[in-house]
PDB file of N, CA and C in Angstrom:
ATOM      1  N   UNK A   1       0.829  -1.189   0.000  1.00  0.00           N
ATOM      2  CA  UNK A   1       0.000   0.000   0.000  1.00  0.00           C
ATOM      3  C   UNK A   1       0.870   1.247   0.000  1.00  0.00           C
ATOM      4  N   UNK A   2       1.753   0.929  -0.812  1.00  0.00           N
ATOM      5  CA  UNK A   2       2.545   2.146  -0.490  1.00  0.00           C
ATOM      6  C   UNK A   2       1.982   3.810  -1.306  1.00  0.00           C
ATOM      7  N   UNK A   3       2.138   4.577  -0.525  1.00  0.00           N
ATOM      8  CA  UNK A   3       1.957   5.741  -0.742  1.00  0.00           C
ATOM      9  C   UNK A   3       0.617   6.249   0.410  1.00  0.00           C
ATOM     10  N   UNK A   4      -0.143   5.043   1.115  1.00  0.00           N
ATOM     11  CA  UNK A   4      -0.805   5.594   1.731  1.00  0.00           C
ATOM     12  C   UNK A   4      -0.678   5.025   3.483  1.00  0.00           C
ATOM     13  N   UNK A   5      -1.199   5.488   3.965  1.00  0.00           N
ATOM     14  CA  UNK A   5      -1.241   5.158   5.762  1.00  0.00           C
ATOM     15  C   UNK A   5      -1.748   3.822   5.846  1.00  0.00           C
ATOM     16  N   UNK A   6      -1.099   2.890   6.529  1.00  0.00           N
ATOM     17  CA  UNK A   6      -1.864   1.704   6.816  1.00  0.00           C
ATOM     18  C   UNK A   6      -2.014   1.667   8.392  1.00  0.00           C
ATOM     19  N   UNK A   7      -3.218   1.611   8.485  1.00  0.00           N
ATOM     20  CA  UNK A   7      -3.791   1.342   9.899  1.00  0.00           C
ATOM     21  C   UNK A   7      -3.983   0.327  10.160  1.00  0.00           C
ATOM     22  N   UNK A   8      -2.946  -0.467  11.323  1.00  0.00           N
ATOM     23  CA  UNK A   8      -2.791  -1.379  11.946  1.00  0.00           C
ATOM     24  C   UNK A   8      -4.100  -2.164  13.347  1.00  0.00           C
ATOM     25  N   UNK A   9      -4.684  -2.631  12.483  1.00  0.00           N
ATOM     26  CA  UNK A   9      -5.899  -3.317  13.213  1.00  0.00           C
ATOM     27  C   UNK A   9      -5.318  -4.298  14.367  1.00  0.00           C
ATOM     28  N   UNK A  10      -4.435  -4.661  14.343  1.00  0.00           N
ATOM     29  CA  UNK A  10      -4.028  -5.807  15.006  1.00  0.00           C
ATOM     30  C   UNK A  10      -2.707  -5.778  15.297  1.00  0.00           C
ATOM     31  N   UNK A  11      -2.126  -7.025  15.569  1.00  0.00           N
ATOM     32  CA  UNK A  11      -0.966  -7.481  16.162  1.00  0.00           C
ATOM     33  C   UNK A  11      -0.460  -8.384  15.115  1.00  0.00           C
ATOM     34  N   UNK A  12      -0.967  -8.863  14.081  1.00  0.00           N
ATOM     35  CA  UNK A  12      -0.631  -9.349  13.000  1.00  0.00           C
ATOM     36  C   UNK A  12      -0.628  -8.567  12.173  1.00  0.00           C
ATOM     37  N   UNK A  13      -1.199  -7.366  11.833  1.00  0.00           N
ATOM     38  CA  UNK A  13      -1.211  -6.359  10.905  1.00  0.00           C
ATOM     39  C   UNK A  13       0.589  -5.664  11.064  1.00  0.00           C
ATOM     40  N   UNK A  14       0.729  -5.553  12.389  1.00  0.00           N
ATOM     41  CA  UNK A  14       1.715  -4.954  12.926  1.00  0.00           C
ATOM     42  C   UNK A  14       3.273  -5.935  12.375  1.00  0.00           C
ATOM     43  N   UNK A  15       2.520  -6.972  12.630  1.00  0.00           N
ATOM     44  CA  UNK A  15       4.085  -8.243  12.623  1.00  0.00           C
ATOM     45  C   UNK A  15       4.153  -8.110  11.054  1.00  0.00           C
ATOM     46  N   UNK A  16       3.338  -8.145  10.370  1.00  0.00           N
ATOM     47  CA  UNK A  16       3.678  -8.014   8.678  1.00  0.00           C
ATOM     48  C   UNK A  16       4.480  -6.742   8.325  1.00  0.00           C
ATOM     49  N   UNK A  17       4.718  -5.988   8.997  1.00  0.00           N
ATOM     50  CA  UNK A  17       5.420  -4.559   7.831  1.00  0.00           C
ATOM     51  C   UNK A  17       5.889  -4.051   8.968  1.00  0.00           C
ATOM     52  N   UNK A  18       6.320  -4.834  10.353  1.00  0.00           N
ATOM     53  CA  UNK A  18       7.342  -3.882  11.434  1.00  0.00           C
ATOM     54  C   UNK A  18       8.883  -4.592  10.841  1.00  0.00           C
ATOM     55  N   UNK A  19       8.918  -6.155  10.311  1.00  0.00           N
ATOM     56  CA  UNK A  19      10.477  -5.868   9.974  1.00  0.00           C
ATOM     57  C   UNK A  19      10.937  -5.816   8.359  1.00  0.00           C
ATOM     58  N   UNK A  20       9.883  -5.061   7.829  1.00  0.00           N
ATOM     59  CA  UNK A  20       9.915  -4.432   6.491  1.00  0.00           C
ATOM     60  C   UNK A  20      11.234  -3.326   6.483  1.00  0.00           C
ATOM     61  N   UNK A  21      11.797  -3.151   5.200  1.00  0.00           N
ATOM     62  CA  UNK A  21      13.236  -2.395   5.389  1.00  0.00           C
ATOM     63  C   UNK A  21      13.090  -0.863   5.659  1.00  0.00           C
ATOM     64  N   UNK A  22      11.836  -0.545   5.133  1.00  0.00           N
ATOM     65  CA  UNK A  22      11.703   1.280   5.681  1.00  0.00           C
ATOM     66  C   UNK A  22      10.565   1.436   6.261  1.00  0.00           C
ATOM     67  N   UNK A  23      10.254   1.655   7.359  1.00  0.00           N
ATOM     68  CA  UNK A  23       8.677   1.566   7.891  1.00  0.00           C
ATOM     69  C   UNK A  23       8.623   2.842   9.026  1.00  0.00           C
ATOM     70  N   UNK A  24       7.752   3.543   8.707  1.00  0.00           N
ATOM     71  CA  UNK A  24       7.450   4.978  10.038  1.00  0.00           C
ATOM     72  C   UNK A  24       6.138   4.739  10.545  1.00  0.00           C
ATOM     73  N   UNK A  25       6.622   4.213  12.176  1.00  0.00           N
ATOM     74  CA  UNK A  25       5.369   3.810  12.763  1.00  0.00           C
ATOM     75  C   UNK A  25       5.027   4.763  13.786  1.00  0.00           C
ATOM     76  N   UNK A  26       3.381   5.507  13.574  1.00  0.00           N
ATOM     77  CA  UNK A  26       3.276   6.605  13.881  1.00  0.00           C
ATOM     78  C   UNK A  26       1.847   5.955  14.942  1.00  0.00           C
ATOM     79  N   UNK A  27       2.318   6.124  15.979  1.00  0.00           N
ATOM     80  CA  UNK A  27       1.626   6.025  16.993  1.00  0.00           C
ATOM     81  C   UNK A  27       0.871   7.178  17.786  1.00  0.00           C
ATOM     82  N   UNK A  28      -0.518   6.846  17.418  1.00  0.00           N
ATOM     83  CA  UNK A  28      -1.741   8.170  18.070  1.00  0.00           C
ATOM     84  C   UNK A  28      -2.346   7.420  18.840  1.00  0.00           C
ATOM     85  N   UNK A  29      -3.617   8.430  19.323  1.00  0.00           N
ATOM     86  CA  UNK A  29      -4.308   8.267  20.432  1.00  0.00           C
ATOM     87  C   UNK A  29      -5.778   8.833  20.280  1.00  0.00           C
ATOM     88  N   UNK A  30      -7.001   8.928  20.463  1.00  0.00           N
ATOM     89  CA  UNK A  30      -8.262   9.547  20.187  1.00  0.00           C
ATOM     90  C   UNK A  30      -7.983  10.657  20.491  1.00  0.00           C
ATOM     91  N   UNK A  31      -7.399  10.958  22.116  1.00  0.00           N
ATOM     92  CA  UNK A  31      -7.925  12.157  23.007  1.00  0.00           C
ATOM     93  C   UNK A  31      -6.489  12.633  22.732  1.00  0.00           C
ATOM     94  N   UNK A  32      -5.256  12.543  21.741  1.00  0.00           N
ATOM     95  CA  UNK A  32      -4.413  13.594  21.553  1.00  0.00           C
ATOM     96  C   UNK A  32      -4.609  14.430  19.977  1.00  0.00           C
ATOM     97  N   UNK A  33      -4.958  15.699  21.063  1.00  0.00           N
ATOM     98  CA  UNK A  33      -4.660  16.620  19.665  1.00  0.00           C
ATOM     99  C   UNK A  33      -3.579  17.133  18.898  1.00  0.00           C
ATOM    100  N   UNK A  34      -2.750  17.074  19.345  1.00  0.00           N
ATOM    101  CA  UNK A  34      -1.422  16.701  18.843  1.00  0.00           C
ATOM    102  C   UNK A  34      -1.271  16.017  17.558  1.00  0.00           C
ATOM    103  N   UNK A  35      -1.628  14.173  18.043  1.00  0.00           N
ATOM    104  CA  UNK A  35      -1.868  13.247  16.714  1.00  0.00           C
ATOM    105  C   UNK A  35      -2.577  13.992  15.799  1.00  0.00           C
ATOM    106  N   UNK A  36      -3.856  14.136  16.278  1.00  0.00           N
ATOM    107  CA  UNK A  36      -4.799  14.944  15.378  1.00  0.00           C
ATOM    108  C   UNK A  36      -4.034  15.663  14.144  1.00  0.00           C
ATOM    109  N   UNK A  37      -3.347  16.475  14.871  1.00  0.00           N
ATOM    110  CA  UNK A  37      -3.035  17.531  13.977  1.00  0.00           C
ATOM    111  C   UNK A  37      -2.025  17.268  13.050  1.00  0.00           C
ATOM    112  N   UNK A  38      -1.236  16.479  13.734  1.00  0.00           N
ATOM    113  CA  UNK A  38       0.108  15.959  12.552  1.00  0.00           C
ATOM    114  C   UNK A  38      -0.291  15.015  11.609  1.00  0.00           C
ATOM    115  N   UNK A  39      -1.790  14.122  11.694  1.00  0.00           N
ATOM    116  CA  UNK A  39      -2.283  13.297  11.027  1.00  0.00           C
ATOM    117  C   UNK A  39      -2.030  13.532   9.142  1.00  0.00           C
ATOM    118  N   UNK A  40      -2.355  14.353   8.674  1.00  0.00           N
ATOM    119  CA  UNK A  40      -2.340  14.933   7.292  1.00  0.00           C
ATOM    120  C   UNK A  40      -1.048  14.785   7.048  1.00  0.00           C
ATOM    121  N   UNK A  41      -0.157  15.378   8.162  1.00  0.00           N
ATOM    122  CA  UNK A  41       1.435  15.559   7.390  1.00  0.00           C
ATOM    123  C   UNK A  41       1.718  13.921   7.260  1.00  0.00           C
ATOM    124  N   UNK A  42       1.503  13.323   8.617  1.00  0.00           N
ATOM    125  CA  UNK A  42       1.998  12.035   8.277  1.00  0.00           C
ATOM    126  C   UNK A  42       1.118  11.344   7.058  1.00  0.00           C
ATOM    127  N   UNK A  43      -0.141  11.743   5.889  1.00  0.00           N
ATOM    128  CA  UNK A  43      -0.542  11.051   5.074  1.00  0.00           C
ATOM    129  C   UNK A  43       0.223  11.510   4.039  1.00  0.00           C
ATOM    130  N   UNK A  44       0.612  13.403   4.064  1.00  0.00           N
ATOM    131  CA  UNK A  44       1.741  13.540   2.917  1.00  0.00           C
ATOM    132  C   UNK A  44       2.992  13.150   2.918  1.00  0.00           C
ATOM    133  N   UNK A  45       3.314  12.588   4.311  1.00  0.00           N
ATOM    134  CA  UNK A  45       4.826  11.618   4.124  1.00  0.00           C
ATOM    135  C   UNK A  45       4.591  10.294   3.158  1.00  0.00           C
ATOM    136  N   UNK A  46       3.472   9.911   3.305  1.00  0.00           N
ATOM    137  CA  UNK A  46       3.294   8.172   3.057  1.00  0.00           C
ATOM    138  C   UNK A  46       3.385   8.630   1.432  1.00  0.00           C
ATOM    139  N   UNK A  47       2.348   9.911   1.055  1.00  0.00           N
ATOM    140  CA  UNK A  47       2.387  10.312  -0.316  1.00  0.00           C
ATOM    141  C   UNK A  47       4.018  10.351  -1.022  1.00  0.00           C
ATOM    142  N   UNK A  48       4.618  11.005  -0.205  1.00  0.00           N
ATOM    143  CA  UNK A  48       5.389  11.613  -0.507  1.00  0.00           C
ATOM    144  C   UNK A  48       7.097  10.388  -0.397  1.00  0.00           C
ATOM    145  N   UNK A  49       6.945   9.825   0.122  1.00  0.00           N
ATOM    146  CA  UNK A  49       7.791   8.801   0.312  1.00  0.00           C
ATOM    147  C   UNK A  49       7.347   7.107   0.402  1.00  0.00           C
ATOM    148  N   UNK A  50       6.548   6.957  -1.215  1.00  0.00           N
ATOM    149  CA  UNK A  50       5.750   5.698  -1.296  1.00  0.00           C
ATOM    150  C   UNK A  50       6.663   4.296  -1.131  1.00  0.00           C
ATOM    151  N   UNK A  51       8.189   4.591  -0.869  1.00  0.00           N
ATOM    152  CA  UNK A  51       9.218   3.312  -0.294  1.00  0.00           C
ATOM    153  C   UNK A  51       9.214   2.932   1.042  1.00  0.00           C
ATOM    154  N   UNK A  52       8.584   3.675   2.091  1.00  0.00           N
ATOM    155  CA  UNK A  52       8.491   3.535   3.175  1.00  0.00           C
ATOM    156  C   UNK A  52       7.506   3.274   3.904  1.00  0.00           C
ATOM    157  N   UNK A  53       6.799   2.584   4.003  1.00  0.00           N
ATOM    158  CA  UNK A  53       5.407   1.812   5.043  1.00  0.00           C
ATOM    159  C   UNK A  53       5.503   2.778   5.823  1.00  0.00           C
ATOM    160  N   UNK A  54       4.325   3.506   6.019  1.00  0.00           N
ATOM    161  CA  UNK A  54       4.057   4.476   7.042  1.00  0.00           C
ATOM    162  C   UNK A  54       2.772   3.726   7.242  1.00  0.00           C
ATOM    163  N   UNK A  55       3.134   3.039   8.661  1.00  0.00           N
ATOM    164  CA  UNK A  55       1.755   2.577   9.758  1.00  0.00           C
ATOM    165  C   UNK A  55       1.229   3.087  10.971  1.00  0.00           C
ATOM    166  N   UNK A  56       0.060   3.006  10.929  1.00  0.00           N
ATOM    167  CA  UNK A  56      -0.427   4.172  11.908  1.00  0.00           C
ATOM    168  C   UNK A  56      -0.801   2.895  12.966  1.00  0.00           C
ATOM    169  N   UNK A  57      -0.371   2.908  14.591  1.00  0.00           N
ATOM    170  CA  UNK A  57      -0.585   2.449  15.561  1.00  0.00           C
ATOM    171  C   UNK A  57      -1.824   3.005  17.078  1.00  0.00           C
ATOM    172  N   UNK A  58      -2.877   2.557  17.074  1.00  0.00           N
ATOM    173  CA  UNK A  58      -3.920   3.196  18.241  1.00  0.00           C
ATOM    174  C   UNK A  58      -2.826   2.872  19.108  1.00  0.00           C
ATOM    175  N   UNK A  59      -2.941   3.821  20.438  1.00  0.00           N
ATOM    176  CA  UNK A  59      -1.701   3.288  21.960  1.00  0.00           C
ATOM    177  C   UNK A  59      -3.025   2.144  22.880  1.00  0.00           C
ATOM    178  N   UNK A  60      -4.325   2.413  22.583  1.00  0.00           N
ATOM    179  CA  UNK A  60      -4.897   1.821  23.115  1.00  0.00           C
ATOM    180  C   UNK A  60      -4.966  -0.040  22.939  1.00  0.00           C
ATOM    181  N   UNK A  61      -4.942   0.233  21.664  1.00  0.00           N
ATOM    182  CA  UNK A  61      -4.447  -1.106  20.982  1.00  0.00           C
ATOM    183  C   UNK A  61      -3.796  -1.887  21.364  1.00  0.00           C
ATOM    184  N   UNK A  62      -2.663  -0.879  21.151  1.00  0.00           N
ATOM    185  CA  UNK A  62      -0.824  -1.537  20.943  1.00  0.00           C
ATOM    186  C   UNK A  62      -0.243  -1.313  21.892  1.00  0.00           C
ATOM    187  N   UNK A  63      -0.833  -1.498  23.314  1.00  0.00           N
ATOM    188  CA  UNK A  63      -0.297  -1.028  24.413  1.00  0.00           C
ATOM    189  C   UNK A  63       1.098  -1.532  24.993  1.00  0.00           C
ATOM    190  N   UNK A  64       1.386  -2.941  24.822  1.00  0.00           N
ATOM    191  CA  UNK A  64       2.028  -3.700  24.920  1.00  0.00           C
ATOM    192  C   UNK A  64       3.144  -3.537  23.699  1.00  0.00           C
ATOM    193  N   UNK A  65       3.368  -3.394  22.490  1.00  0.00           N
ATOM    194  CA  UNK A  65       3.921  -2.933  21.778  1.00  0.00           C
ATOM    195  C   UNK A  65       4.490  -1.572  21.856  1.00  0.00           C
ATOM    196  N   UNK A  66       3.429  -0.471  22.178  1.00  0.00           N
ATOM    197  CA  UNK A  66       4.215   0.872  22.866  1.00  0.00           C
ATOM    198  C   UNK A  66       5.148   0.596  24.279  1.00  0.00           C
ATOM    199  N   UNK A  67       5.188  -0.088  25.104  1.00  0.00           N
ATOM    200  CA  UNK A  67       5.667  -0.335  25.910  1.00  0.00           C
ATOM    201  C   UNK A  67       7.088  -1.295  25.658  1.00  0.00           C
ATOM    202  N   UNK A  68       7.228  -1.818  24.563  1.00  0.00           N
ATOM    203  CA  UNK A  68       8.251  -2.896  23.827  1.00  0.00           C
ATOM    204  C   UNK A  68       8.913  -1.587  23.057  1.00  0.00           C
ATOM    205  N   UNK A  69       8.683  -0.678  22.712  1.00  0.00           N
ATOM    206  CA  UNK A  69       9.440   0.345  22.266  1.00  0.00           C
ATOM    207  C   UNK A  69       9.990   1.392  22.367  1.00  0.00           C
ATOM    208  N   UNK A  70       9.054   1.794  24.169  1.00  0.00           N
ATOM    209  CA  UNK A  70       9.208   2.970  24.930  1.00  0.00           C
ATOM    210  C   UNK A  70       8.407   4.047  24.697  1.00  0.00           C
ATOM    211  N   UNK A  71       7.234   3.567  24.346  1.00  0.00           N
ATOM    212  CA  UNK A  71       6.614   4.476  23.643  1.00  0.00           C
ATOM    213  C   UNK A  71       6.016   5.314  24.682  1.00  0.00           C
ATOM    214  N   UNK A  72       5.698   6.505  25.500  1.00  0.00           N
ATOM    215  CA  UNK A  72       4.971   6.700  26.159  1.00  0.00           C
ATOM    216  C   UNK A  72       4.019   8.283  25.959  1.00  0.00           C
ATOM    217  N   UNK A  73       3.849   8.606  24.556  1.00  0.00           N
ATOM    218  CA  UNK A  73       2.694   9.590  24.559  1.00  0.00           C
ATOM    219  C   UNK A  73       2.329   9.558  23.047  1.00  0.00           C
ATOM    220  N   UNK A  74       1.323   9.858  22.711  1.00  0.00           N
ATOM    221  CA  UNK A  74       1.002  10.033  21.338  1.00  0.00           C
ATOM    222  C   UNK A  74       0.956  12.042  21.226  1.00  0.00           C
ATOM    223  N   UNK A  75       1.366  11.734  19.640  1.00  0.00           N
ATOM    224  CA  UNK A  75       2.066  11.230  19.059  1.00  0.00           C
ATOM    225  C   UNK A  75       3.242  10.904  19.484  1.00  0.00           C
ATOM    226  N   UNK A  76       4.129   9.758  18.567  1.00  0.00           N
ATOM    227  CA  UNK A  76       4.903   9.250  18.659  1.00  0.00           C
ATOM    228  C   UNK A  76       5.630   8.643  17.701  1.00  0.00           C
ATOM    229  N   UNK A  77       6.541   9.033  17.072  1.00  0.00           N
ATOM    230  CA  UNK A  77       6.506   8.504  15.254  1.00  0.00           C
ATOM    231  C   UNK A  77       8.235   7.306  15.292  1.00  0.00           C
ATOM    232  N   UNK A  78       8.272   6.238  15.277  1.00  0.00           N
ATOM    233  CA  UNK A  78       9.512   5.716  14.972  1.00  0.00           C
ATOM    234  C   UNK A  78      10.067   5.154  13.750  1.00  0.00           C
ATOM    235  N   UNK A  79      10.828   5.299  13.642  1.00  0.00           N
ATOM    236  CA  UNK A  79      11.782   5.302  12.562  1.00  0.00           C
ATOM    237  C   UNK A  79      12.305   3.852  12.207  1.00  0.00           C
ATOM    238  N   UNK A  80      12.047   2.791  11.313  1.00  0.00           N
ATOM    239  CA  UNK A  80      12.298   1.545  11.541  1.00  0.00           C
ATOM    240  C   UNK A  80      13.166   1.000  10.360  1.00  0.00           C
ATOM    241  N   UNK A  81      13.779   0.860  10.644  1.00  0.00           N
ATOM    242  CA  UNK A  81      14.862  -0.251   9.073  1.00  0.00           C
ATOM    243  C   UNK A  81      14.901  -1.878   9.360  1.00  0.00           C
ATOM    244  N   UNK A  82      14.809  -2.749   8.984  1.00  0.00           N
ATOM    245  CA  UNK A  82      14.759  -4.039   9.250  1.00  0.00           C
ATOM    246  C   UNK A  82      13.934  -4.666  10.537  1.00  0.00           C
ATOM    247  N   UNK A  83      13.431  -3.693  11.029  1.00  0.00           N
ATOM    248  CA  UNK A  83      12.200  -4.282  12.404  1.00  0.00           C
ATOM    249  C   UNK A  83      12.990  -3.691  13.911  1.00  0.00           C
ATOM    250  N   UNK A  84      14.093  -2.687  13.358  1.00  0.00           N
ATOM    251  CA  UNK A  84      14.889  -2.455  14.079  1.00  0.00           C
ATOM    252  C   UNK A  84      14.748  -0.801  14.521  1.00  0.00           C
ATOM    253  N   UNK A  85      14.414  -0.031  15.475  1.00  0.00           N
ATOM    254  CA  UNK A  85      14.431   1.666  15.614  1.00  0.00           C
ATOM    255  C   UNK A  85      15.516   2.274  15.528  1.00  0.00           C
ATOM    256  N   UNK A  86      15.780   3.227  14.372  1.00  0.00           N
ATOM    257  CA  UNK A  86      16.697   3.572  14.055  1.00  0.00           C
ATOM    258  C   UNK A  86      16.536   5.244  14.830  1.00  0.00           C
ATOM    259  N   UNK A  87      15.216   5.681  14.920  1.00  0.00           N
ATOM    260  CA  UNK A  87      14.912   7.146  15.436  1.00  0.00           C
ATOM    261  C   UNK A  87      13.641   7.186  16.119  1.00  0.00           C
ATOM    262  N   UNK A  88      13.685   8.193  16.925  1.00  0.00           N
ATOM    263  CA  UNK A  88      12.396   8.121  17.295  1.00  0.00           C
ATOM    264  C   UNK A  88      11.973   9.666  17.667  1.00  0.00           C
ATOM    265  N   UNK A  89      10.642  10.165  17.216  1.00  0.00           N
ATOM    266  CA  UNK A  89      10.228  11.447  17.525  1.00  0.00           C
ATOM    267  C   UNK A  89       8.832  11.586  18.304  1.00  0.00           C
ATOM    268  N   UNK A  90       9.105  12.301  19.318  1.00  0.00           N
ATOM    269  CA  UNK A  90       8.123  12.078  20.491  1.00  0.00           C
ATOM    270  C   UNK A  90       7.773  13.800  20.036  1.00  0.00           C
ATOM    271  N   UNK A  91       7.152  14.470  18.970  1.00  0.00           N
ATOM    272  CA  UNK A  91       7.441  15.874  19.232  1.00  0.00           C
ATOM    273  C   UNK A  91       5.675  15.903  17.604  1.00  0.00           C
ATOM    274  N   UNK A  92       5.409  17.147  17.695  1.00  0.00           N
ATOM    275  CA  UNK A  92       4.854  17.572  16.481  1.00  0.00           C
ATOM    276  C   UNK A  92       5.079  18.529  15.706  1.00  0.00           C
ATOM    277  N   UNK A  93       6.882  18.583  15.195  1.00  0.00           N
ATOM    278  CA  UNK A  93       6.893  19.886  14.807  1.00  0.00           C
ATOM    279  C   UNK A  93       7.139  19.235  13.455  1.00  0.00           C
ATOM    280  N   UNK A  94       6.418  19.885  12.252  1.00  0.00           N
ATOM    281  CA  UNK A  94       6.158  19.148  11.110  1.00  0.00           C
ATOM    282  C   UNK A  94       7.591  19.287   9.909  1.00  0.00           C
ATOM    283  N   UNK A  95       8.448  20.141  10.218  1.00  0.00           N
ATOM    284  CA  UNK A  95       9.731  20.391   9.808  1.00  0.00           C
ATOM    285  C   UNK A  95      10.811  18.952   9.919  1.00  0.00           C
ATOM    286  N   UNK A  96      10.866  18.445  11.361  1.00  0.00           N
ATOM    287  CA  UNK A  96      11.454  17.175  11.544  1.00  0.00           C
ATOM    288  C   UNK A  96      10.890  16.194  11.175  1.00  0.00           C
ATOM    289  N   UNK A  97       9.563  15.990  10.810  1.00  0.00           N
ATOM    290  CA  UNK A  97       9.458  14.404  10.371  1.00  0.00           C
ATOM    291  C   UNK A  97      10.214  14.689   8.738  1.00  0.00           C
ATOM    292  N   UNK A  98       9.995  15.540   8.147  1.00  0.00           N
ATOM    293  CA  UNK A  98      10.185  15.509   6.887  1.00  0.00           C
ATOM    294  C   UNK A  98      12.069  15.318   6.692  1.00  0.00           C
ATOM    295  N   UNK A  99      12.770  16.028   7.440  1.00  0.00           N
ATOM    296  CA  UNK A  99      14.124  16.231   8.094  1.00  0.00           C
ATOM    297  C   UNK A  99      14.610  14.797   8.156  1.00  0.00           C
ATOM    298  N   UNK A 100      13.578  14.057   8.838  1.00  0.00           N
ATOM    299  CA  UNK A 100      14.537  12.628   9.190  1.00  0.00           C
ATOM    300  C   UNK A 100      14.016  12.176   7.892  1.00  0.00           C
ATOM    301  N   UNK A 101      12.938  11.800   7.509  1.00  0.00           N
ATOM    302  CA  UNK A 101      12.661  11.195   6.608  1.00  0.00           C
ATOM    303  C   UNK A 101      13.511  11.215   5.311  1.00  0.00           C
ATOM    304  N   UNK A 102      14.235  12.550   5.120  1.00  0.00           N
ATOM    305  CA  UNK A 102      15.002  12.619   3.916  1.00  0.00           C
ATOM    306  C   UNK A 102      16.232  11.927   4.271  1.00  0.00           C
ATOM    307  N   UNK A 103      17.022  12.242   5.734  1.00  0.00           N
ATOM    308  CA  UNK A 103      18.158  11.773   5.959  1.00  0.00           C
ATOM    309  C   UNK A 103      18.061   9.985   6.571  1.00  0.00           C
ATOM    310  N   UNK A 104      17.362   9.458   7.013  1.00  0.00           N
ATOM    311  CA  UNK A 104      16.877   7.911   7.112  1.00  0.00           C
ATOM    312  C   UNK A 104      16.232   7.334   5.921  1.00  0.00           C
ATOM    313  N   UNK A 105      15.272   8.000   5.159  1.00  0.00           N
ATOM    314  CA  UNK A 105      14.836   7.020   4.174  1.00  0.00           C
ATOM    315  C   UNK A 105      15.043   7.694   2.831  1.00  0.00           C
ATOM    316  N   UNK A 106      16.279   8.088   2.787  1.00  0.00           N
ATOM    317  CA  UNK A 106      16.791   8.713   1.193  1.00  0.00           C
ATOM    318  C   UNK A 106      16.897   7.278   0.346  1.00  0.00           C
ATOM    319  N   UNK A 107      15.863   7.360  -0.919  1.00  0.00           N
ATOM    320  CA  UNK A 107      15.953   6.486  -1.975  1.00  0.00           C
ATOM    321  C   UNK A 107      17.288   5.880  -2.196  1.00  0.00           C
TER     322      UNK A 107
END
């Protein structure tokens, strides 16, 4: 699905494309507006960088998985190469996702 957001229903949804070679797993929440707001940028990353699995994670969900990664607020966006965290951005300033994204997932 590349070029668009895949929303991770599950724990098998998750195990298919977490040790994929470029993957930005962007972890939200209902009640953060924060996520909210960075939501769009992270759909023009997925647009915009269709080599890289950009999956979107609920914390309610994936609680146990946020906790396997350190995850502790939404948003929360990590940076993944081989199933492995190469970065991680706990922040919503829409300048740095694009920033890492060029310098981690340059074609």
């Amino acid at each position: 699905m590349a070029g668009k957001v895949i929303v991770c229903s599950n724990i098998d949804d998750w195990n298919q494309y977490k040790p994929k070679e470029k993957v930005l797993a962007f972890f939200t929440a209902p009640w953060s507006g924060q996520a909210h707001k960075i939501a769009p940028i992270v759909r023009d990353l997925a647009r915009e960088y269709p080599h890289v699995n950009v999956v979107q994670l609920d914390l309610r969900q994936f609680e146990l998985t946020a906790k396997e990664y350190n995850v502790n607020s939404a948003p929360t966006l990590l940076f993944m190469k081989g199933g492995k965290t190469v970065d991680k951005v706990e922040t919503s300033r829409p300048y740095q996702l694009y920033d890492k994204m060029d310098i981690l997932f340059a074609q």
